[in-house]
Protein backbone atom coordinates (compact mmCIF):
# COMPACT_ATOMS: atom_id res chain seq x y z
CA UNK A 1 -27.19 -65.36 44.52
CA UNK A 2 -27.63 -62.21 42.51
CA UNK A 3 -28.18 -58.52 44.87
CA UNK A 4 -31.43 -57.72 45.88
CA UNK A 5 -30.79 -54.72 43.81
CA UNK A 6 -30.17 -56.49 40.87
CA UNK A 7 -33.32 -58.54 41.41
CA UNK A 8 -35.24 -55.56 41.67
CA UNK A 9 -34.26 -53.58 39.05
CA UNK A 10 -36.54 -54.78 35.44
CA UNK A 11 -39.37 -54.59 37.96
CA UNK A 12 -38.84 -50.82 38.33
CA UNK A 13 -38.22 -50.15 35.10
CA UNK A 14 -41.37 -51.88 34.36
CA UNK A 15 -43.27 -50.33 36.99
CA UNK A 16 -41.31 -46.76 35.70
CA UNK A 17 -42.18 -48.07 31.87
CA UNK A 18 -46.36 -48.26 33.38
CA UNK A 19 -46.12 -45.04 34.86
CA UNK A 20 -44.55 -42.99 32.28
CA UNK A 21 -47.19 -44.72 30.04
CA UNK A 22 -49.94 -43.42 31.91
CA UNK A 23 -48.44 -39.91 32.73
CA UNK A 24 -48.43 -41.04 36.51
CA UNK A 25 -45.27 -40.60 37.80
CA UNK A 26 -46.39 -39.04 41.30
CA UNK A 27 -48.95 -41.12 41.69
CA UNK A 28 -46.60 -44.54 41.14
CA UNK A 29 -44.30 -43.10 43.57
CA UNK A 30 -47.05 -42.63 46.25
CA UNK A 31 -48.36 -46.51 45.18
CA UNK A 32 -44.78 -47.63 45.98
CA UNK A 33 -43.79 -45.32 48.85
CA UNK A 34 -47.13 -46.83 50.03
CA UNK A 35 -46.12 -50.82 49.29
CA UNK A 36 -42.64 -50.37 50.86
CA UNK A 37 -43.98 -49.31 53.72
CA UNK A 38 -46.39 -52.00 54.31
CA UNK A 39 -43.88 -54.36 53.08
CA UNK A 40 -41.37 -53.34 55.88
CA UNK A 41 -43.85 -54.15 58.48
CA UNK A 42 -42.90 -57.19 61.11
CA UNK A 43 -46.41 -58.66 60.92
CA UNK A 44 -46.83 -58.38 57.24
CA UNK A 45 -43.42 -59.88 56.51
CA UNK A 46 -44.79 -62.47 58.77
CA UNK A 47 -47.85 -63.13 57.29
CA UNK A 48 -46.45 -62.95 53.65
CA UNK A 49 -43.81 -65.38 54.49
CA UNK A 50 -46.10 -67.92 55.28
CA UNK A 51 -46.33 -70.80 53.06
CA UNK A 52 -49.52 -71.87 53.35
CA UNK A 53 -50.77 -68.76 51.68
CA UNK A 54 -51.08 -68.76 48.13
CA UNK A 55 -49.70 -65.99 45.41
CA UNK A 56 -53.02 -63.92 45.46
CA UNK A 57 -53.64 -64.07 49.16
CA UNK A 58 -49.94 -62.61 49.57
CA UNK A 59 -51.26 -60.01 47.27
CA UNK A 60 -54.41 -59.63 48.80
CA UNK A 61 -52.94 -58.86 52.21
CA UNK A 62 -51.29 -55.94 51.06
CA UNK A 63 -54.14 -54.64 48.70
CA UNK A 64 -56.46 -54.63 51.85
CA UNK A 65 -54.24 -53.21 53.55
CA UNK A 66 -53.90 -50.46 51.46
CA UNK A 67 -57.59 -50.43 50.64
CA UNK A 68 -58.43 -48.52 47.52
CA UNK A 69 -55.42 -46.28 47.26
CA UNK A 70 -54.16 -48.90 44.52
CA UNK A 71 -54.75 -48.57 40.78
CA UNK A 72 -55.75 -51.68 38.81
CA UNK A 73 -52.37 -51.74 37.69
CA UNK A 74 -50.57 -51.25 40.86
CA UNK A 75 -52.90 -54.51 42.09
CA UNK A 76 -51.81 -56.46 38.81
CA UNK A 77 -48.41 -55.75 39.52
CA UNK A 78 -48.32 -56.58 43.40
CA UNK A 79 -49.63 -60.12 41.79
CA UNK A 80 -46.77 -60.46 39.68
CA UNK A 81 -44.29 -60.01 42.31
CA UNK A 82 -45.94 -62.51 44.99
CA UNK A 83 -46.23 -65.06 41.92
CA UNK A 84 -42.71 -64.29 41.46
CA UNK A 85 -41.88 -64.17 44.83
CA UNK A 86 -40.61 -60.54 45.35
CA UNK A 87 -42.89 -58.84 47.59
CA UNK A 88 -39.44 -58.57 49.72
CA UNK A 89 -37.94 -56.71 47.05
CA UNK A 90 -40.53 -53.68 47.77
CA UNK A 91 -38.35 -51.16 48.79
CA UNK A 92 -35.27 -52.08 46.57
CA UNK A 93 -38.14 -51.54 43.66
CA UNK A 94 -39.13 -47.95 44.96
CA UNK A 95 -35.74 -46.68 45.30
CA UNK A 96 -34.62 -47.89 41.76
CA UNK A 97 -38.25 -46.51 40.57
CA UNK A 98 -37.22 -43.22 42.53
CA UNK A 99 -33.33 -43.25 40.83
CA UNK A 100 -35.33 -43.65 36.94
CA UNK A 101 -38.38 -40.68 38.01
CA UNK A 102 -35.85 -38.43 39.24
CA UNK A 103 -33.40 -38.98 36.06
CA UNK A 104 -36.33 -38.24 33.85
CA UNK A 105 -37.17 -35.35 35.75
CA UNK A 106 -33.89 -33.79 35.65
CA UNK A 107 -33.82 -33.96 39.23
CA UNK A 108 -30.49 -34.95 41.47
CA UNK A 109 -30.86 -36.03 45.26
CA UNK A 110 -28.44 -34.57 47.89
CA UNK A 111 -27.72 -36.20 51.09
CA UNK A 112 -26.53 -32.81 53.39
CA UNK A 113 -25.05 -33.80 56.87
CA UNK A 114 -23.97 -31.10 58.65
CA UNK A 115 -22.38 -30.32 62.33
CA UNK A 116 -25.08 -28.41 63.40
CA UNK A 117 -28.40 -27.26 62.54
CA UNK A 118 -28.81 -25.28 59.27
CA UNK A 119 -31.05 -22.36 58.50
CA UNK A 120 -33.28 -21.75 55.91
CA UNK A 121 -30.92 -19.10 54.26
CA UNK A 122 -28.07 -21.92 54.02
CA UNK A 123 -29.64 -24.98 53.08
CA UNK A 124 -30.81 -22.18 50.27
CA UNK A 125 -27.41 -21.58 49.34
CA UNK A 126 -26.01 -24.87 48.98
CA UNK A 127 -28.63 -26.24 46.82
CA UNK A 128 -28.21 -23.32 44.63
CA UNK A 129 -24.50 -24.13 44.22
CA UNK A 130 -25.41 -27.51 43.85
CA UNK A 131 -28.12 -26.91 41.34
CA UNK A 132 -24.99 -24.79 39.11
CA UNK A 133 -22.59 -27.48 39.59
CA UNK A 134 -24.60 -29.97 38.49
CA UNK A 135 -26.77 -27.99 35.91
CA UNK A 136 -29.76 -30.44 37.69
CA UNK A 137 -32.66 -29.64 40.05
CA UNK A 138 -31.28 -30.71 43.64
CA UNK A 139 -33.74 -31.87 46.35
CA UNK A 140 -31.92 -32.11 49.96
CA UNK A 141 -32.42 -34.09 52.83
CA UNK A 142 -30.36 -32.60 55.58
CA UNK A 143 -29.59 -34.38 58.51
CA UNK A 144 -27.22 -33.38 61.71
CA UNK A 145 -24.11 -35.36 62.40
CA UNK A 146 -22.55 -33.75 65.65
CA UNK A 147 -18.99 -35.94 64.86
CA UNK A 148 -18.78 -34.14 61.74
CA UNK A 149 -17.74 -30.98 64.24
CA UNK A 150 -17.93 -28.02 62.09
CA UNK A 151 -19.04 -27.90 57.94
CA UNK A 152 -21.23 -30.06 55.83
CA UNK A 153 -20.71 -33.34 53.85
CA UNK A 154 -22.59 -33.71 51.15
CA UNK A 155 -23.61 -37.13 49.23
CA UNK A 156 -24.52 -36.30 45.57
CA UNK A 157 -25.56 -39.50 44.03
CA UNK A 158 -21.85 -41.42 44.17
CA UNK A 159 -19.78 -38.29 44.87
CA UNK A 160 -19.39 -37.14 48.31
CA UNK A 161 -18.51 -33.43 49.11
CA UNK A 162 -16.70 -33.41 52.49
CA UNK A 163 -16.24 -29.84 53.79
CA UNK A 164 -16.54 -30.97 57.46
CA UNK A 165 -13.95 -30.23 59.87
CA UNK A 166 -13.36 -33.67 61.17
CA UNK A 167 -12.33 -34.52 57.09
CA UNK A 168 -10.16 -31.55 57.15
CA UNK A 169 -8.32 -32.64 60.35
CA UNK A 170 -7.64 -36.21 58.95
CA UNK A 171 -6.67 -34.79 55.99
CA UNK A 172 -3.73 -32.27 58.24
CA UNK A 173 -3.15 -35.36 60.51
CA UNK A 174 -2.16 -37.91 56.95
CA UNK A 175 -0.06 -34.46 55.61
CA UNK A 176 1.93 -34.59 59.11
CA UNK A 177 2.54 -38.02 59.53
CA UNK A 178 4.37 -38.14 55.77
């Protein structure tokens, strides 16, 4: 069975494909920020699950739910994925739609971990350096590991800076052992 990922990925790009289209970027990645989040909920899985519910009550559910912050579009292409089944696939399809906005927008994302809290002045710094390195707009989400013990790690997309202490000490404790 192919990866959800897989699965989900020609109904991003035609979701990306409608957007860019319409010059809606932002407002497709609200839509889907919006679907994924409805779609991760215990009683909507539930109730979209069920089989006695047909392809455009599946929709239905999650177009009331989301009453009126849906474009025509947006609607027509919920329908598509409950007639094809893929209302699961709602948060693989934002995240690939996110991957294809951002790469049109120049833009990279940056997963910062570090030991301890960072301040305004920092986080500043290392997206700067980031920004250079990459010669792309970096947007950060910073998060605080407390094993990490001292430093940052940084996930860029699927290269992983690792200035942390803990790395530095495995890396002294493989040097020692050969």
């Amino acid at each position: 069975m192919a990866e959800p990922s897989t699965v989900a990925r020609p109904y991003a790009e035609a979701a990306f494909k409608l957007a860019d289209e319409a010059s809606a970027l932002g407002a497709w990645s609200e839509m889907l920020a919006s679907l994924a989040l409805v779609a991760e909920d215990a009683r909507v899985r539930a109730a979209a699950s069920d089989p006695r519910l047909s392809d455009a009550q599946r929709a239905g559910l999650f177009i009331s739910v989301l009453g009126g912050r849906l474009t025509a579009e947006a609607e027509n292409f919920l329908r598509v994925l409950a007639q094809n089944d893929r209302l699961g696939l709602l948060r693989q399809i934002r995240e690939q739609f996110e991957m294809l906005k951002n790469e049109r927008e120049g833009v990279i994302e940056a997963e910062v971990q570090s030991a301890f809290e960072l301040s305004d002045a920092q986080l500043k710094d290392i997206v700067q350096r980031l920004e250079k390195k990459t010669g792309r707009k970096v947007r950060s989400h910073v998060s605080v590991d407390r094993e990490l013990i001292g430093g940052v790690r940084i996930v860029l997309g699927d290269k992983v800076i690792d200035g942390s202490a803990r790395a530095q000490l495995a890396a002294l404790e493989t040097a020692l052992k050969a």
